[in-house]
PDB file of N, CA and C in Angstrom:
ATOM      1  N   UNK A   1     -32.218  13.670  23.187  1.00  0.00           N
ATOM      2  CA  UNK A   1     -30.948  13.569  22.481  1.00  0.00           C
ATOM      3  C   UNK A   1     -31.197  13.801  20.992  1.00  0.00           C
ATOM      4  N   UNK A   2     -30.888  15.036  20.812  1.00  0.00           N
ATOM      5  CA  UNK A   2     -30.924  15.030  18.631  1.00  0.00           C
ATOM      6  C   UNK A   2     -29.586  14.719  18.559  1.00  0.00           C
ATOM      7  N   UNK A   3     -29.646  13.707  17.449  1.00  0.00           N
ATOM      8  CA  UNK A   3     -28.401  13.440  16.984  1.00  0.00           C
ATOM      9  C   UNK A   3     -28.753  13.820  15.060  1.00  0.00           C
ATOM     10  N   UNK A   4     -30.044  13.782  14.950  1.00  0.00           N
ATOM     11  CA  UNK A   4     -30.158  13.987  13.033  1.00  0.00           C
ATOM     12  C   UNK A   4     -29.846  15.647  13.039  1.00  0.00           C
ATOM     13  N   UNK A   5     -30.317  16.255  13.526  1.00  0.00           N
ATOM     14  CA  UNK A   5     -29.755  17.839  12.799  1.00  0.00           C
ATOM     15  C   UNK A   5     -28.170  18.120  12.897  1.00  0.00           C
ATOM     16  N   UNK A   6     -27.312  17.475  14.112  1.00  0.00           N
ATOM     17  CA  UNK A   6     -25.889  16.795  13.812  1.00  0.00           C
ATOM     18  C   UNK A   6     -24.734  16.309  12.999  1.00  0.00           C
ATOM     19  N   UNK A   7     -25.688  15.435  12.355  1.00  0.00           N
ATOM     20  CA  UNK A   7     -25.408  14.242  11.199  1.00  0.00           C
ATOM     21  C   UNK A   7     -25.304  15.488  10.201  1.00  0.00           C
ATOM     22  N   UNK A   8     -26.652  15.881  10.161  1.00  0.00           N
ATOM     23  CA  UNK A   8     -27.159  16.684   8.733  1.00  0.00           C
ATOM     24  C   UNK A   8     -26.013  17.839   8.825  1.00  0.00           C
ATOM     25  N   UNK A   9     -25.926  18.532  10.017  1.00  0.00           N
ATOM     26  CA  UNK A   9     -24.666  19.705   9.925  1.00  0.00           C
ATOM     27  C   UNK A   9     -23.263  19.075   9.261  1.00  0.00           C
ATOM     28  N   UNK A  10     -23.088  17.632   9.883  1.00  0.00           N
ATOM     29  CA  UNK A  10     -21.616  17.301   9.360  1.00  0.00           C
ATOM     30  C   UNK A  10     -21.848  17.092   7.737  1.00  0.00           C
ATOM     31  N   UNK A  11     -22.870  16.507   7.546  1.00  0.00           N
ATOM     32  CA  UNK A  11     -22.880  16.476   5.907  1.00  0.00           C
ATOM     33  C   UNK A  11     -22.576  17.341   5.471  1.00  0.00           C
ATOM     34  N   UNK A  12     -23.146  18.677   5.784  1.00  0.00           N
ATOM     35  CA  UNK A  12     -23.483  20.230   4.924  1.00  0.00           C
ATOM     36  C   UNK A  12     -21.653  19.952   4.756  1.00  0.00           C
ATOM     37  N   UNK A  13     -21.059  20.202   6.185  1.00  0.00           N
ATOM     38  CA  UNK A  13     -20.009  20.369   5.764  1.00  0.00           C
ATOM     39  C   UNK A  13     -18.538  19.493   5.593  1.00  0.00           C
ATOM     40  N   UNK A  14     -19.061  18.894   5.500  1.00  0.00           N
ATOM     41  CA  UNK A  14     -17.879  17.728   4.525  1.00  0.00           C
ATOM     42  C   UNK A  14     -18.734  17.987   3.354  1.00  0.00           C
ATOM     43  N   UNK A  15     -19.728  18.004   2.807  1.00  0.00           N
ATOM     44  CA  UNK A  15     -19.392  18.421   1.027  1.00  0.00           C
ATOM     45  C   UNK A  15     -19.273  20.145   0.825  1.00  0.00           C
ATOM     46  N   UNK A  16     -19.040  20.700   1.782  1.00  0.00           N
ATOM     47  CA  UNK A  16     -18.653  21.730   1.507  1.00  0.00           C
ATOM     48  C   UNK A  16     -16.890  21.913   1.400  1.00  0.00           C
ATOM     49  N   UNK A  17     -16.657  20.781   1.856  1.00  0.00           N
ATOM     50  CA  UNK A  17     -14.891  20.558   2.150  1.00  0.00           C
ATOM     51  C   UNK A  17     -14.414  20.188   1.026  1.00  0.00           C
ATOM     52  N   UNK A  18     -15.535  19.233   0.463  1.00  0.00           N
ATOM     53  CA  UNK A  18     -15.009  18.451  -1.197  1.00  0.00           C
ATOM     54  C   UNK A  18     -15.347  19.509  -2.196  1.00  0.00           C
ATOM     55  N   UNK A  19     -16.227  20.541  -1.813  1.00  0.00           N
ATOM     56  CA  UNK A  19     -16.459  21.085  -3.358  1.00  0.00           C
ATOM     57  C   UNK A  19     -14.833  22.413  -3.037  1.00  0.00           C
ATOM     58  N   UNK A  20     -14.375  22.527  -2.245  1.00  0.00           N
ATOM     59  CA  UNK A  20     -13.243  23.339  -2.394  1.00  0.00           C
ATOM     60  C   UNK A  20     -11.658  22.381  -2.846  1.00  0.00           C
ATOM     61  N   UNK A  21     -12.158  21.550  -2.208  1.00  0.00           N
ATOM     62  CA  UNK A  21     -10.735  20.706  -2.666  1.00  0.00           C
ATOM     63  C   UNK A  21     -10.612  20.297  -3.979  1.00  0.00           C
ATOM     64  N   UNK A  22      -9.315  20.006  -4.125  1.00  0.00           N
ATOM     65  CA  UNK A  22      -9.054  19.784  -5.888  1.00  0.00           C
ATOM     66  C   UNK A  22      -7.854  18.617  -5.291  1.00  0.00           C
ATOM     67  N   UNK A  23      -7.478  18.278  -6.642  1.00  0.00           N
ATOM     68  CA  UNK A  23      -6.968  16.999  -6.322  1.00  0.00           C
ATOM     69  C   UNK A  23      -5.397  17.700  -6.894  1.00  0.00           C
ATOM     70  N   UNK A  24      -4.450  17.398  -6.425  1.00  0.00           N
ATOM     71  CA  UNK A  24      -3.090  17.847  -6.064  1.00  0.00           C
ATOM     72  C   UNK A  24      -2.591  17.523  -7.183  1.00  0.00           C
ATOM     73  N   UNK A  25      -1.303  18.215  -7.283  1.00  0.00           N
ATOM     74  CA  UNK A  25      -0.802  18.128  -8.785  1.00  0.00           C
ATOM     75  C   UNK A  25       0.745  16.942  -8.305  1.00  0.00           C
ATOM     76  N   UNK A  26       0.922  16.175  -9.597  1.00  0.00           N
ATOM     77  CA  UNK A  26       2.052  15.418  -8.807  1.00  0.00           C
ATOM     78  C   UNK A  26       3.188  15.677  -8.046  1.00  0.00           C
ATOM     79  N   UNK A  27       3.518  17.307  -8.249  1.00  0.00           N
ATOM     80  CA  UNK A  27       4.761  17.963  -7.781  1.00  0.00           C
ATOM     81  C   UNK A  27       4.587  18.010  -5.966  1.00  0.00           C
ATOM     82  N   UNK A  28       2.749  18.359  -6.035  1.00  0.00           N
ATOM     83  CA  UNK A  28       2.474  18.585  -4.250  1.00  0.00           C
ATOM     84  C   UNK A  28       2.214  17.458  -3.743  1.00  0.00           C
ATOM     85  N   UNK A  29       1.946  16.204  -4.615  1.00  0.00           N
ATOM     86  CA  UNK A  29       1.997  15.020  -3.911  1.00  0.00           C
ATOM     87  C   UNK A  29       3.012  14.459  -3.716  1.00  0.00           C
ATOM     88  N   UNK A  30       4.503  14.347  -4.803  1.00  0.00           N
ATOM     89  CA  UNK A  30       5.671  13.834  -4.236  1.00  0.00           C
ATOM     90  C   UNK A  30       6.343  15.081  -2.928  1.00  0.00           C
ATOM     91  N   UNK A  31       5.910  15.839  -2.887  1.00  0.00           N
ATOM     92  CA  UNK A  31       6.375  16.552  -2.252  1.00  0.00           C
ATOM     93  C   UNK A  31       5.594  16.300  -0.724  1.00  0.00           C
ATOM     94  N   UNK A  32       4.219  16.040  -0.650  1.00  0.00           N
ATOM     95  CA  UNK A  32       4.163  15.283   0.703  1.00  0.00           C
ATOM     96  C   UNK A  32       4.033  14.323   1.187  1.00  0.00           C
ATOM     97  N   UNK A  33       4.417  13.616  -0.006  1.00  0.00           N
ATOM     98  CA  UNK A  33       5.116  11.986   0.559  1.00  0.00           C
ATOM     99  C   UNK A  33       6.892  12.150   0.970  1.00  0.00           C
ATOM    100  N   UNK A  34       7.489  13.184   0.445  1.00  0.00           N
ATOM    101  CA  UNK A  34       8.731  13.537   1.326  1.00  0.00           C
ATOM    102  C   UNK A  34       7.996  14.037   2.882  1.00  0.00           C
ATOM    103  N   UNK A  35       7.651  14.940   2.840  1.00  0.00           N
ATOM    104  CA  UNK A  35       7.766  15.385   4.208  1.00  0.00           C
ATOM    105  C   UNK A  35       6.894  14.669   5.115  1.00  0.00           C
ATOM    106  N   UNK A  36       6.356  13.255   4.517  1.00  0.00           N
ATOM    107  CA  UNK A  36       5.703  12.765   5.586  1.00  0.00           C
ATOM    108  C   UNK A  36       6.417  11.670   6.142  1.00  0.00           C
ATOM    109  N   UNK A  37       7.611  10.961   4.898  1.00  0.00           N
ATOM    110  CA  UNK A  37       8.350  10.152   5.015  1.00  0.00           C
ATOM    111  C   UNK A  37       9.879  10.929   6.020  1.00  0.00           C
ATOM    112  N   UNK A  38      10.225  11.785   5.966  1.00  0.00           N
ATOM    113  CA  UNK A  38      10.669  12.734   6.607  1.00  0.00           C
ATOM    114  C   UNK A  38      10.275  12.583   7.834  1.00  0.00           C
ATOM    115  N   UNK A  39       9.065  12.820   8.231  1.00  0.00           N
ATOM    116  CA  UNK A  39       8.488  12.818   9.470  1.00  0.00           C
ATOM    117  C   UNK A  39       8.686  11.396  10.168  1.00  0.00           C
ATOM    118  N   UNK A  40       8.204  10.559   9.252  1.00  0.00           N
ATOM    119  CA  UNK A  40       8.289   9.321  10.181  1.00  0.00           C
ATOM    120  C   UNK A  40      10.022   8.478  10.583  1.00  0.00           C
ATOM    121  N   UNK A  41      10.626   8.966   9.894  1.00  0.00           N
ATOM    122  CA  UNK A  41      12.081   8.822   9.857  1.00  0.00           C
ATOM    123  C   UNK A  41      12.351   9.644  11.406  1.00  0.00           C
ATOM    124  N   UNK A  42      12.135  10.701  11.281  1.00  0.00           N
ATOM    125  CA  UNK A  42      12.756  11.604  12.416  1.00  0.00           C
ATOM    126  C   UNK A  42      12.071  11.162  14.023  1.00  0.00           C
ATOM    127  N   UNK A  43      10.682  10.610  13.853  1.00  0.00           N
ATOM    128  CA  UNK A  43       9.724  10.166  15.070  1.00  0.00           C
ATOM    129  C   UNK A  43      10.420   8.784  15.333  1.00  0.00           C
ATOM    130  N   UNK A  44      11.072   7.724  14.272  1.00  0.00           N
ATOM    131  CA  UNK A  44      11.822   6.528  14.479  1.00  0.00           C
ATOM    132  C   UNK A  44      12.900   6.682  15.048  1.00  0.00           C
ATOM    133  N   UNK A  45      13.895   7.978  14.578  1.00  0.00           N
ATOM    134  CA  UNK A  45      14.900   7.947  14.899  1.00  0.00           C
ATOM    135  C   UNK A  45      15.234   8.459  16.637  1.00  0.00           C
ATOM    136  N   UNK A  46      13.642   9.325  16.639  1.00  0.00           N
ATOM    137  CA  UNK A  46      13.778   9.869  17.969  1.00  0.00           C
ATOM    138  C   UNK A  46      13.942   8.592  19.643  1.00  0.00           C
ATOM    139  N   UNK A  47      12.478   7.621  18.961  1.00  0.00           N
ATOM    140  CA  UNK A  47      12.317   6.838  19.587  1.00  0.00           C
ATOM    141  C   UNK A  47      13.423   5.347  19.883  1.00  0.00           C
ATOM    142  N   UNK A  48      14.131   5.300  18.210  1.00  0.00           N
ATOM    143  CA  UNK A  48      15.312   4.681  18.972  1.00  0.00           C
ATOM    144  C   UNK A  48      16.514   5.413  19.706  1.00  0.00           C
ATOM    145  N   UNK A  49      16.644   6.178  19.873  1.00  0.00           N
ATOM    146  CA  UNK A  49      17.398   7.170  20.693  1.00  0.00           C
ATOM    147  C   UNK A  49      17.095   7.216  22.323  1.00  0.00           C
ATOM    148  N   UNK A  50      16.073   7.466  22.187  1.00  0.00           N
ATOM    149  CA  UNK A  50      15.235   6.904  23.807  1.00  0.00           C
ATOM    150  C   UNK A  50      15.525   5.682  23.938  1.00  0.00           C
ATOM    151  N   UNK A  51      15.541   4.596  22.742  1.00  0.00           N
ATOM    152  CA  UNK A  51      14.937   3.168  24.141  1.00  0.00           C
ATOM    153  C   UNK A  51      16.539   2.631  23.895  1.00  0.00           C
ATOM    154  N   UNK A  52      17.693   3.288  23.321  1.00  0.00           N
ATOM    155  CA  UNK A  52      19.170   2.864  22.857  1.00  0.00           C
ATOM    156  C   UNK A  52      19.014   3.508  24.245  1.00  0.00           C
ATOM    157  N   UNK A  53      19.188   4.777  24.970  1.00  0.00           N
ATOM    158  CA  UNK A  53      19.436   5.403  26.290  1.00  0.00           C
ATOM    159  C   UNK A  53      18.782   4.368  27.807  1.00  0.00           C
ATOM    160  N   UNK A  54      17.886   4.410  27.573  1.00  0.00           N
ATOM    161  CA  UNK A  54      17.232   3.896  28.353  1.00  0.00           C
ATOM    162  C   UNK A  54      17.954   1.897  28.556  1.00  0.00           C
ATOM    163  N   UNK A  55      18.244   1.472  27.680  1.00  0.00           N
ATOM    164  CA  UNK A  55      18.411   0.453  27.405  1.00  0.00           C
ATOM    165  C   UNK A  55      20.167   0.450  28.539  1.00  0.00           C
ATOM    166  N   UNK A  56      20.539   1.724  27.846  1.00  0.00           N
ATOM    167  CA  UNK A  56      22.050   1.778  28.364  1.00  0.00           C
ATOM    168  C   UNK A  56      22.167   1.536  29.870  1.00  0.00           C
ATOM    169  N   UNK A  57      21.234   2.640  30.367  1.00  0.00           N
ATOM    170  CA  UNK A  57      20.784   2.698  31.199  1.00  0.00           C
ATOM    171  C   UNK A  57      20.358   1.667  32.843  1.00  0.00           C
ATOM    172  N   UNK A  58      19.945   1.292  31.964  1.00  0.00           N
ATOM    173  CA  UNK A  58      19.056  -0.175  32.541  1.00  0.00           C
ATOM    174  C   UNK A  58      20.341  -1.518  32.913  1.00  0.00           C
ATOM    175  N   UNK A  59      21.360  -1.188  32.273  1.00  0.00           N
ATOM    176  CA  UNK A  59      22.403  -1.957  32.146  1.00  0.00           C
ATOM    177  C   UNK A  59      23.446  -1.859  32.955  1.00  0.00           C
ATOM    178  N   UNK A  60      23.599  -0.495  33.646  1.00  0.00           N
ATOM    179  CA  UNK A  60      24.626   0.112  34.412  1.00  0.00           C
ATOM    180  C   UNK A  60      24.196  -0.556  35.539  1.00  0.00           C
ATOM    181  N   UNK A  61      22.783  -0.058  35.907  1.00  0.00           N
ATOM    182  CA  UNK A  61      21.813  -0.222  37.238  1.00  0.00           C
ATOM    183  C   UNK A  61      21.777  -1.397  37.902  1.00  0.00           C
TER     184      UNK A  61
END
């Protein structure tokens, strides 16, 4: 089982990930704290939609 030449590959490249990344300007960070807040709004809204149906559901039966 090698697991060190592994390790050593993921290192190479996670600092190869950091030396390209830059740190976001505030316009692209409020901007994906909308669309993530966005996201989780729409995954809430989905899921109360399901268990409001289901609920209805369950009630008829």
């Amino acid at each position: 089982m090698v697991v060190l030449p592994n390790i050593g590959e993921f290192i190479q490249k996670a600092l190869r990930v950091l030396r390209v990344s830059y740190r976001p300007t505030q316009d692209e960070f409020y901007e994906t704290i909308k669309v993530t807040g966005l996201g989780m709004v729409l995954v809430g809204l989905v899921g109360f939609i399901i268990n409001f149906i289901f609920s209805i559901l369950s009630k008829e039966g």
